[in-house]
Protein backbone atom coordinates (compact mmCIF):
# COMPACT_ATOMS: atom_id res chain seq x y z
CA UNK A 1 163.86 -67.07 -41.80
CA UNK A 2 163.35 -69.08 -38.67
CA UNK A 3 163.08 -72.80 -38.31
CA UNK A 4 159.52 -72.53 -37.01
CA UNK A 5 157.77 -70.12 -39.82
CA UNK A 6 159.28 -72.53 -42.21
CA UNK A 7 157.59 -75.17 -40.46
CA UNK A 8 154.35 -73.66 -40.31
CA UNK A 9 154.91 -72.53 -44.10
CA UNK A 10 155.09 -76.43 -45.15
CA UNK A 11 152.32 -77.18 -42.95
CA UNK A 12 150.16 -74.72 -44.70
CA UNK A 13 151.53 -75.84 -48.03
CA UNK A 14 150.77 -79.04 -47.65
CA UNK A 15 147.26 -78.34 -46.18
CA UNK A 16 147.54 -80.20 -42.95
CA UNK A 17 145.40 -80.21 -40.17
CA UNK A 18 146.39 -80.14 -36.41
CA UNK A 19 144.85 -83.34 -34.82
CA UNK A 20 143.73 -82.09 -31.13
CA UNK A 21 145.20 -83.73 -28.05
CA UNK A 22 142.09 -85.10 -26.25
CA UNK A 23 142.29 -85.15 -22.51
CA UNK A 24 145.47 -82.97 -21.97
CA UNK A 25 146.99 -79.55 -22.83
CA UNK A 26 150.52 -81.08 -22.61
CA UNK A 27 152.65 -84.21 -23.40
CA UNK A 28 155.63 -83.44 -20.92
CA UNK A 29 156.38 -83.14 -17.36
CA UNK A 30 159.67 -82.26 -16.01
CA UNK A 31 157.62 -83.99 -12.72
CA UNK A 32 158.97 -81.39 -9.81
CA UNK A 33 157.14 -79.94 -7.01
CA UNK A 34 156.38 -76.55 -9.29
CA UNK A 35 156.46 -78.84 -12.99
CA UNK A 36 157.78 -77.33 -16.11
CA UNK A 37 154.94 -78.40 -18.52
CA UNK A 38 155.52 -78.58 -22.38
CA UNK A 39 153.56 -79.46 -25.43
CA UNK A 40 156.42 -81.51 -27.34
CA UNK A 41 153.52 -83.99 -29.66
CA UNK A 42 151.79 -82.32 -32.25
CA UNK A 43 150.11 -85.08 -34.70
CA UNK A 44 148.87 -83.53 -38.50
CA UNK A 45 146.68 -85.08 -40.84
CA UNK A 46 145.15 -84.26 -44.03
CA UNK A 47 141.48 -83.46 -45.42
CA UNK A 48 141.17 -86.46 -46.84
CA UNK A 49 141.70 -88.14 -43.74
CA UNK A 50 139.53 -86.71 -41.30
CA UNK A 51 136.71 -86.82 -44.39
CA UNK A 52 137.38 -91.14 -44.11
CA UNK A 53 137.47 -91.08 -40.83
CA UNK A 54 135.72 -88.11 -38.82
CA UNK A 55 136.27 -90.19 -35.49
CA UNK A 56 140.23 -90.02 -35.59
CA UNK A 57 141.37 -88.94 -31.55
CA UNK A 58 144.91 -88.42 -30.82
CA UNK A 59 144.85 -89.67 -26.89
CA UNK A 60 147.74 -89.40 -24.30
């Protein structure tokens, strides 16, 4: 089994939800002339959560 499917597989266990990235697609830059351009941040949060507090951004 791969490191990532087991991620995923806890994430789904524990019933997490992806928090969107508002304003960007990606959180890294290599910064050269033809930029490598990578999505390192991924924030989760529960149910619960986002029922408290439905206004809850995730901002570069």
């Amino acid at each position: 089994m791969n490191d990532i499917f087991i991620f995923n597989e806890i994430i789904a266990h524990l019933g997490l939800l992806e928090l969107p990235l508002k304003g960007r697609s990606y959180t890294w830059s290599n910064m050269q002339d033809n930029p490598l351009l990578e999505r390192l941040d991924w924030f989760f949060t529960s149910a619960d959560w986002i029922t408290s507090n439905p206004m809850t951004e995730v901002l570069p």
